[in-house]
Protein backbone atom coordinates (compact mmCIF):
# COMPACT_ATOMS: atom_id res chain seq x y z
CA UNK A 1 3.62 38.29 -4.92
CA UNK A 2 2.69 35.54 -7.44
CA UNK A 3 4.22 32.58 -5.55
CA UNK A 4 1.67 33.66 -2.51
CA UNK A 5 -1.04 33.75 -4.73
CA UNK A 6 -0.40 30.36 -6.11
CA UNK A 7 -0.28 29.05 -2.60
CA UNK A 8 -3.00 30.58 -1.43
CA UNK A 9 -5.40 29.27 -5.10
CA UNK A 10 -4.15 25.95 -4.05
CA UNK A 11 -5.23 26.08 -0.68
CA UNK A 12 -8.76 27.05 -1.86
CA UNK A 13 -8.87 24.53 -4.12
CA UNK A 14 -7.83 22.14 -1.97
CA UNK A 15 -10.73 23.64 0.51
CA UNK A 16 -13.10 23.75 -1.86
CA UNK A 17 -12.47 19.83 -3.14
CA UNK A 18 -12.50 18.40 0.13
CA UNK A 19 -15.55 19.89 1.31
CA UNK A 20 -17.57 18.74 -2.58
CA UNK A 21 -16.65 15.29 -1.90
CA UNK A 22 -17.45 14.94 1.74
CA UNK A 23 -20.44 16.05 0.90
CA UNK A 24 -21.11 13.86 -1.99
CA UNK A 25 -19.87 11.39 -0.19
CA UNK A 26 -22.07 11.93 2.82
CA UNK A 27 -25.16 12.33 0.48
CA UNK A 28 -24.09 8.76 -1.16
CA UNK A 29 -23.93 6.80 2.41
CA UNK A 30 -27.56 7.75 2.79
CA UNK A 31 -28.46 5.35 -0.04
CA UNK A 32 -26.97 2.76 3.47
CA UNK A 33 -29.24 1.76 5.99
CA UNK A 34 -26.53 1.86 8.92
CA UNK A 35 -29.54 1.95 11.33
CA UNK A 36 -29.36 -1.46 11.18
CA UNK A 37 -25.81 -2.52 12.15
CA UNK A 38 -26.24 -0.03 15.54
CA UNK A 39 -28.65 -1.00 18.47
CA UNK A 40 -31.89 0.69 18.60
CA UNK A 41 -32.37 4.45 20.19
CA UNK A 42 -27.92 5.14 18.86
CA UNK A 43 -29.16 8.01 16.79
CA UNK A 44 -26.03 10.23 17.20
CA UNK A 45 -23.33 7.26 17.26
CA UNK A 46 -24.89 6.44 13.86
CA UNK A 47 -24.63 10.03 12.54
CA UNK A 48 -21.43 10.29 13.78
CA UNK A 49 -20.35 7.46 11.51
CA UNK A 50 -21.68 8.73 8.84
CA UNK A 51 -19.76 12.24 9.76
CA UNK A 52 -16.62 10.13 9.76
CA UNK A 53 -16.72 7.84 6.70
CA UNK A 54 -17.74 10.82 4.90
CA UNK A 55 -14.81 12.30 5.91
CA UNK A 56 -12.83 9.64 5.51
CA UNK A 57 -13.99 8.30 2.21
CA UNK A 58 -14.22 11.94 0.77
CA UNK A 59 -10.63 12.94 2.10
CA UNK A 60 -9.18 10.09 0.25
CA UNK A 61 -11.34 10.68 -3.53
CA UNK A 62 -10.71 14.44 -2.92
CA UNK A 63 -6.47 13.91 -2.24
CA UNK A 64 -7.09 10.90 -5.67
CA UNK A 65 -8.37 14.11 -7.59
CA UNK A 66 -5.99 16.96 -6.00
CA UNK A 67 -2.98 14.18 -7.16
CA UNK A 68 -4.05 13.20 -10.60
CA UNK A 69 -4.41 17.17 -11.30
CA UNK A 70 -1.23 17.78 -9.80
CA UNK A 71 0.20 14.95 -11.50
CA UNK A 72 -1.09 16.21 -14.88
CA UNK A 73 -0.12 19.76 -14.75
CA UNK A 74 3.59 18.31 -14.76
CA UNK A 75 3.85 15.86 -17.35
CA UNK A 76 4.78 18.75 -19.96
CA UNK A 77 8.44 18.70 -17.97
CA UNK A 78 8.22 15.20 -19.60
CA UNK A 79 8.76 16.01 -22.88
């Protein structure tokens, strides 16, 4: 019964990391002004944008993170 509670901590964490940085990330893109880039009276292709960068841009820092904590829980089978 460990294994599937190691799976299922990983999956949480994995949740729970992707979701922080999306929304850090979102919360950062509002420093852009986007508005603009877009012709006047886009309001929801422009906050869809920022939906999908966020996602984008957080997905990729959140996997960076996931990795380099993966990454260092095995270098003890280094040594």
């Amino acid at each position: 019964m460990e294994i599937y509670e190691a799976i299922g901590q990983d999956a949480l964490i994995g949740i729970l990391s992707h979701i922080f940085f999306i929304a850090i990330t979102f919360y950062a893109l509002q420093a852009f002004m986007l508005e603009k880039l877009f012709k006047k009276n886009k309001v929801f292709q422009i906050q869809l944008i920022y939906i999908l960068v966020s996602i984008t841009i957080g997905s990729a820092v959140s996997n960076f993170f996931l990795q380099i904590s993966n990454w260092s829980g095995k270098l003890p089978y280094l040594f």
